[in-house]
N, C-alpha and C. Protein backbone atom coordinates (compact mmCIF):
# COMPACT_ATOMS: atom_id res chain seq x y z
N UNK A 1 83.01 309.00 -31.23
CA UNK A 1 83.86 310.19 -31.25
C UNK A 1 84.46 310.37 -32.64
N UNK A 2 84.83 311.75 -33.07
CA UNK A 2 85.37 311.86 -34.53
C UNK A 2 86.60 311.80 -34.35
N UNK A 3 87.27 311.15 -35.06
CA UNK A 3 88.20 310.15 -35.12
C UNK A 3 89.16 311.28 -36.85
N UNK A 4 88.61 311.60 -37.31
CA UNK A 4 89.54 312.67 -38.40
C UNK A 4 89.41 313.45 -38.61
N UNK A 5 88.99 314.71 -37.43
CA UNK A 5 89.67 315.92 -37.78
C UNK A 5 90.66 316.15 -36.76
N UNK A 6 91.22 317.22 -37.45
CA UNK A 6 92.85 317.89 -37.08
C UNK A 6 92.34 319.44 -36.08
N UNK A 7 91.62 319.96 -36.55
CA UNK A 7 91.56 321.37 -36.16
C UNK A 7 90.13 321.48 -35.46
N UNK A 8 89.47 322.38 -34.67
CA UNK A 8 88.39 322.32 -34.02
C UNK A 8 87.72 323.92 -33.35
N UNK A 9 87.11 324.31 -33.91
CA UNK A 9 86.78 325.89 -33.83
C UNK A 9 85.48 326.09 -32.54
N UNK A 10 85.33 326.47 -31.65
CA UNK A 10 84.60 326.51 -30.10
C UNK A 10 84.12 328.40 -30.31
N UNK A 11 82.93 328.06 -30.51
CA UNK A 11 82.17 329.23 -30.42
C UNK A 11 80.85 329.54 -29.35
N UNK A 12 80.88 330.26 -28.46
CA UNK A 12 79.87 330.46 -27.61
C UNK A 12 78.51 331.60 -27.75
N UNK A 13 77.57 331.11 -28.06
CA UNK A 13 76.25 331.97 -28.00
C UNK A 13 75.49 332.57 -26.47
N UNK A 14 74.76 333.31 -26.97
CA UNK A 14 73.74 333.63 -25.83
C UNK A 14 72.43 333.56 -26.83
N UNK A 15 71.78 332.80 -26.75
CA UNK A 15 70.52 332.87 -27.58
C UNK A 15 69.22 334.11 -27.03
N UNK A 16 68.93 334.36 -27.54
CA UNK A 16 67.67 335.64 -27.50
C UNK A 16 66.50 334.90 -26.91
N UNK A 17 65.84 334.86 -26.31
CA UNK A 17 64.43 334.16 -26.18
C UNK A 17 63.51 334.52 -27.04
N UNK A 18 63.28 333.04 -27.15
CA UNK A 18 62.05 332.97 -28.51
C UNK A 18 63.25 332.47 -30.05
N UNK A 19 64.41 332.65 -29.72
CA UNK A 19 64.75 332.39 -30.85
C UNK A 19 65.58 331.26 -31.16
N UNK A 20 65.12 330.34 -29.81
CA UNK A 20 65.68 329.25 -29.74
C UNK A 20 65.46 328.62 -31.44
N UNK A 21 64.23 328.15 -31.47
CA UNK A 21 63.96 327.15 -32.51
C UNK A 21 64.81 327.59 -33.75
N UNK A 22 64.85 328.60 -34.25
CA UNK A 22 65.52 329.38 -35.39
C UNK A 22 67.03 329.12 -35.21
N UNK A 23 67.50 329.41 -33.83
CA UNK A 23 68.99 329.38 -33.86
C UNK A 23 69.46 327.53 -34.02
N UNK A 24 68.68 326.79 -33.64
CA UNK A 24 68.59 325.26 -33.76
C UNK A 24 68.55 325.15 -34.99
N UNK A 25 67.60 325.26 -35.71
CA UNK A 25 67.88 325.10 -37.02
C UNK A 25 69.19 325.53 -37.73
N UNK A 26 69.59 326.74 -37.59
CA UNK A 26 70.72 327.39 -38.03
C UNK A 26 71.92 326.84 -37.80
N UNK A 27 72.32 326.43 -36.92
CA UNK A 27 73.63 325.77 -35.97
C UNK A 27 73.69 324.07 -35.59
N UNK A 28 73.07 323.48 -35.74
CA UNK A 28 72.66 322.28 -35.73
C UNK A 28 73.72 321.45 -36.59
N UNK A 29 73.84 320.28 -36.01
CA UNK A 29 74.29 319.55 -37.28
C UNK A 29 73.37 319.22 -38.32
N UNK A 30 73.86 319.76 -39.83
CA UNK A 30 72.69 319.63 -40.89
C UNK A 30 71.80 321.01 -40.89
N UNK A 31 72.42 321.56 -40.07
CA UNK A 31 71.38 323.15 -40.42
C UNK A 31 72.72 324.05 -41.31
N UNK A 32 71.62 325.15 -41.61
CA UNK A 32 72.68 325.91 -42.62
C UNK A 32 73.93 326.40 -42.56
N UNK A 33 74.28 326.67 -41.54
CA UNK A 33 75.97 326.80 -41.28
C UNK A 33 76.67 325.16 -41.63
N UNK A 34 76.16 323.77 -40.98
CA UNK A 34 76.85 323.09 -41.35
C UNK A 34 76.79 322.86 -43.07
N UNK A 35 75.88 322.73 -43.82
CA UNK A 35 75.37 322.53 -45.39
C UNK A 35 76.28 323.53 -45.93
N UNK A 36 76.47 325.11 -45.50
CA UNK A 36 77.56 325.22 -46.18
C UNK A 36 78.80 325.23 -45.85
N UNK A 37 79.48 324.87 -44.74
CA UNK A 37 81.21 324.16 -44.64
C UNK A 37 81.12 323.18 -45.41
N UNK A 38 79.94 322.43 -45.67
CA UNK A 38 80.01 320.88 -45.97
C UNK A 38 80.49 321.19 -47.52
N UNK A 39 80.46 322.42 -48.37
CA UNK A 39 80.93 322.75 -49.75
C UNK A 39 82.45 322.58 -49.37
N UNK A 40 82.79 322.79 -48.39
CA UNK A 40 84.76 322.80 -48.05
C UNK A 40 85.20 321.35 -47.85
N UNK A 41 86.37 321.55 -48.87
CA UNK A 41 87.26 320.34 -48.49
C UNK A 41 87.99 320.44 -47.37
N UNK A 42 88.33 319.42 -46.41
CA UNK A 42 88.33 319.58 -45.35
C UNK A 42 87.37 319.53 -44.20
N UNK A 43 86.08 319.60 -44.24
CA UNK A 43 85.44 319.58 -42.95
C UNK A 43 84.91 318.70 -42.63
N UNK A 44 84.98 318.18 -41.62
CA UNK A 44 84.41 316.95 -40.81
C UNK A 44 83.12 317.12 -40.36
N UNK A 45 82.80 317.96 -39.86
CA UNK A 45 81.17 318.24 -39.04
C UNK A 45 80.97 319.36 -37.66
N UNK A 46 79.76 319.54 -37.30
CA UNK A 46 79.77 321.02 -36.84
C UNK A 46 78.51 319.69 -35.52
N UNK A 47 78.79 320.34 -34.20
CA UNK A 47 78.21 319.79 -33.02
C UNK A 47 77.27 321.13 -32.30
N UNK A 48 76.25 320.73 -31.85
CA UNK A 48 75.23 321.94 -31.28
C UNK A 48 75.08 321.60 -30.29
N UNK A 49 75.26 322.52 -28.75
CA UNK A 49 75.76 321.55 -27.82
C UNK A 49 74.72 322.83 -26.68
N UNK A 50 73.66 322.66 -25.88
CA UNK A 50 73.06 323.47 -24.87
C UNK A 50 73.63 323.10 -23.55
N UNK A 51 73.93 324.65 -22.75
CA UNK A 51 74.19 324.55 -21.15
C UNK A 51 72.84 323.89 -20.90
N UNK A 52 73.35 322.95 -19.46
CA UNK A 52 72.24 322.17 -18.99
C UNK A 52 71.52 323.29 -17.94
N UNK A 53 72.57 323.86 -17.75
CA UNK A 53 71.87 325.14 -16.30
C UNK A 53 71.65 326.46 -16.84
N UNK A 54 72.01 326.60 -17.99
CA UNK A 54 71.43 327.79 -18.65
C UNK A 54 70.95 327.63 -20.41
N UNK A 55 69.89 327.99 -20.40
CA UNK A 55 69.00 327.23 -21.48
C UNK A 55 69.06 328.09 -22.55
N UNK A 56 69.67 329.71 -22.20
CA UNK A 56 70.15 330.56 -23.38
C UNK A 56 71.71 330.41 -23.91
N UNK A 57 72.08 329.36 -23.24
CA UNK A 57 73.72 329.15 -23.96
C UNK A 57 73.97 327.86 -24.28
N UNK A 58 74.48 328.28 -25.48
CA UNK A 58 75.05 327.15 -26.50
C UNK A 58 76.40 327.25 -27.06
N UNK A 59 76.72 326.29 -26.86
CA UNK A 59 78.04 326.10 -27.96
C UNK A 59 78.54 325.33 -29.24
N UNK A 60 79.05 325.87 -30.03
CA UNK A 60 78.93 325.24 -31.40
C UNK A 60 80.26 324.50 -31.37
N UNK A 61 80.73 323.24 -31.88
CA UNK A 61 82.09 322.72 -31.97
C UNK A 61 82.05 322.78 -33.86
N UNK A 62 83.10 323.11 -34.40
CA UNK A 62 83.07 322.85 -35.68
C UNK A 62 84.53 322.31 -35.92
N UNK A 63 84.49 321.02 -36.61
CA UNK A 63 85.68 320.14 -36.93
C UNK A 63 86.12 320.52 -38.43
N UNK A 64 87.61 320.32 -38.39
CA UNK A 64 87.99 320.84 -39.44
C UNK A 64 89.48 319.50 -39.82
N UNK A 65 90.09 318.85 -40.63
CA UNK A 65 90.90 318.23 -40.91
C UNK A 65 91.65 318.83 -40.73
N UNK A 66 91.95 320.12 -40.95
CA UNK A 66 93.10 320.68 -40.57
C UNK A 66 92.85 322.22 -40.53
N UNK A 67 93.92 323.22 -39.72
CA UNK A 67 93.56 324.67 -39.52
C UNK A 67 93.56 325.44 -41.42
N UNK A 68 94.65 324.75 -41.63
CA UNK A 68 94.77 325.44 -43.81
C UNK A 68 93.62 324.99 -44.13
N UNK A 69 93.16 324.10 -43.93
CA UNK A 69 91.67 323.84 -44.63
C UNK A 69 90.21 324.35 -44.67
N UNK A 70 90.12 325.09 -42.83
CA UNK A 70 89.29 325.88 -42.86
C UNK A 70 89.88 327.15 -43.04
N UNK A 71 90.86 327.72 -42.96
CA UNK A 71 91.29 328.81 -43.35
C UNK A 71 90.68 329.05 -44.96
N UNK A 72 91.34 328.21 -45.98
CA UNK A 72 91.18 328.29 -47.13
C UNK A 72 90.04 328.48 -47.62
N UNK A 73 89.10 327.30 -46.82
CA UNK A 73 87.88 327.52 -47.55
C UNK A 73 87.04 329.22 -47.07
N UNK A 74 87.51 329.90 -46.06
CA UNK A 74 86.70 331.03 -45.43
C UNK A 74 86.86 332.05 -46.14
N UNK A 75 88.83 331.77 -46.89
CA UNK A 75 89.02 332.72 -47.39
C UNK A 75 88.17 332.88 -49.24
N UNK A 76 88.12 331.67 -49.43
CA UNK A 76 87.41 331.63 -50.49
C UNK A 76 85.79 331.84 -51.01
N UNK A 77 85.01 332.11 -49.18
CA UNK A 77 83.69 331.55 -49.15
C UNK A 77 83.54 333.15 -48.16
N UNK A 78 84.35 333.77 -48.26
CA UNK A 78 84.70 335.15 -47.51
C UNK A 78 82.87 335.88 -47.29
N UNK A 79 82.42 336.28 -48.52
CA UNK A 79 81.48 337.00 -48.92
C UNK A 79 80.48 336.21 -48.11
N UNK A 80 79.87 335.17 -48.85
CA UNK A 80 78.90 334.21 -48.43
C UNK A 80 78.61 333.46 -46.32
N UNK A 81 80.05 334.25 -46.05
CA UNK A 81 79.80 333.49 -44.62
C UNK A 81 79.87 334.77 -43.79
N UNK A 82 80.05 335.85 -44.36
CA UNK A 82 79.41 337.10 -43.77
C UNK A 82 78.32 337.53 -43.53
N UNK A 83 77.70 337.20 -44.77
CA UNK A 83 76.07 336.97 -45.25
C UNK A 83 75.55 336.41 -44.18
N UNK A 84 75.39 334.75 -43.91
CA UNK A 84 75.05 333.80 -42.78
C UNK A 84 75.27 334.23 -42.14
N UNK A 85 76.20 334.61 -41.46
CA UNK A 85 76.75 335.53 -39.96
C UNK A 85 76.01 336.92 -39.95
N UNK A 86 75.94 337.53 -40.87
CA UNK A 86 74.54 338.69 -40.54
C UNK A 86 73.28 338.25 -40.21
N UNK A 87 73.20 337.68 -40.99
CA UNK A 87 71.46 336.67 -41.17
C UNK A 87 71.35 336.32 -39.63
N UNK A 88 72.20 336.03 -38.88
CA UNK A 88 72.07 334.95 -37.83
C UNK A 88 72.28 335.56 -36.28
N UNK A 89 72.93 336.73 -36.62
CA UNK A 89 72.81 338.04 -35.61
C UNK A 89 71.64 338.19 -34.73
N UNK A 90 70.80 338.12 -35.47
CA UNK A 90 69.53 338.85 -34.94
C UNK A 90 68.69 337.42 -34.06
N UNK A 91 69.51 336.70 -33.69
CA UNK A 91 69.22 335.76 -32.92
C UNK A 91 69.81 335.38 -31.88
N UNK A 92 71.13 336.13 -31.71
CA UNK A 92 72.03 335.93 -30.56
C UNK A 92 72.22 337.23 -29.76
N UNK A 93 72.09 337.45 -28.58
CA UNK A 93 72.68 338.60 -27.77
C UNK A 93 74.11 338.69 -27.67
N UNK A 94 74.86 337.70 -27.81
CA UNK A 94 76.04 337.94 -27.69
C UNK A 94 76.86 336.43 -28.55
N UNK A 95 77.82 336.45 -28.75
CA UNK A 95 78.52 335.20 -29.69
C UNK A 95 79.87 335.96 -28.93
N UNK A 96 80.53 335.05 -29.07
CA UNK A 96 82.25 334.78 -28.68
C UNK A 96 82.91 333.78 -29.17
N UNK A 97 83.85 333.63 -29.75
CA UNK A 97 84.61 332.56 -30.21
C UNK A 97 85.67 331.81 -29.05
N UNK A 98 85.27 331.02 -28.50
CA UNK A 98 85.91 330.72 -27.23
C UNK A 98 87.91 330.43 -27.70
N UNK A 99 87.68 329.69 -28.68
CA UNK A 99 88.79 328.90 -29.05
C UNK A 99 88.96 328.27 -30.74
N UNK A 100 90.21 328.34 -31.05
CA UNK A 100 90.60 327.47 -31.72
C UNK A 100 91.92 326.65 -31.54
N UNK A 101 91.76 324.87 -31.87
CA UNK A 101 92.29 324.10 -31.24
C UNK A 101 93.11 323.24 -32.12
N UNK A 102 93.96 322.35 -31.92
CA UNK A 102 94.71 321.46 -33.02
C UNK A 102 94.61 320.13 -32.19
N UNK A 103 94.23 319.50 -32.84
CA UNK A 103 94.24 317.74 -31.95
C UNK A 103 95.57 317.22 -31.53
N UNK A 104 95.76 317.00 -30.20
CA UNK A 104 97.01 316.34 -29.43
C UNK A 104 96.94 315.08 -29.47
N UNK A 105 98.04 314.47 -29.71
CA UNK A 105 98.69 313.02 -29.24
C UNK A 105 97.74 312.64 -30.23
N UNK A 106 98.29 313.19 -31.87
CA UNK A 106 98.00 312.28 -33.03
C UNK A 106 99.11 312.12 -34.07
């Protein structure tokens, strides 16, 4: 279990069929959304997580040391994570941001 981050961002997909493999790559730990948080100080790591009973939904966990830290870096990386987030559209029917969270009883 990750053990140092502070903050924790819960985003929900509906993947498109057929576009599984692409959105895996994309969202993955080590795929291109995580490679670029990994430029931010502050981030711990990004989790790719499939419903077991529904095979078009996924959820992304992305860890953050703290909420100023991913704030900062988004605001700084503003342009560039709009970009990725267009790019990555055309693979999801629907996205929702379920949550953002702060770690208890630390």
């Amino acid at each position: 279990m990750r053990t140092e981050w502070g903050y924790l961002i819960i985003w929900e997909f509906r993947v498109r069929i057929g576009m599984e493999k692409r959105f895996d790559a994309a969202y993955r730990s080590g795929g291109e959304w995580a490679r670029f948080f990994k430029r931010g100080k502050g981030y711990v790591g990004t989790e790719l997580n499939r419903d077991v009973r529904d095979p078009q939904r996924f959820v992304t966990l992305d860890f953050w040391t703290s909420r100023e830290a991913y704030e900062k870096f988004r605001e700084q990386h503003l342009a560039e994570y709009k970009t990725i987030d267009g790019m990555c559209e055309a693979m999801t029917e629907k996205d929702s941001e379920i949550g953002r969270f702060e770690r208890a009883g630390s």
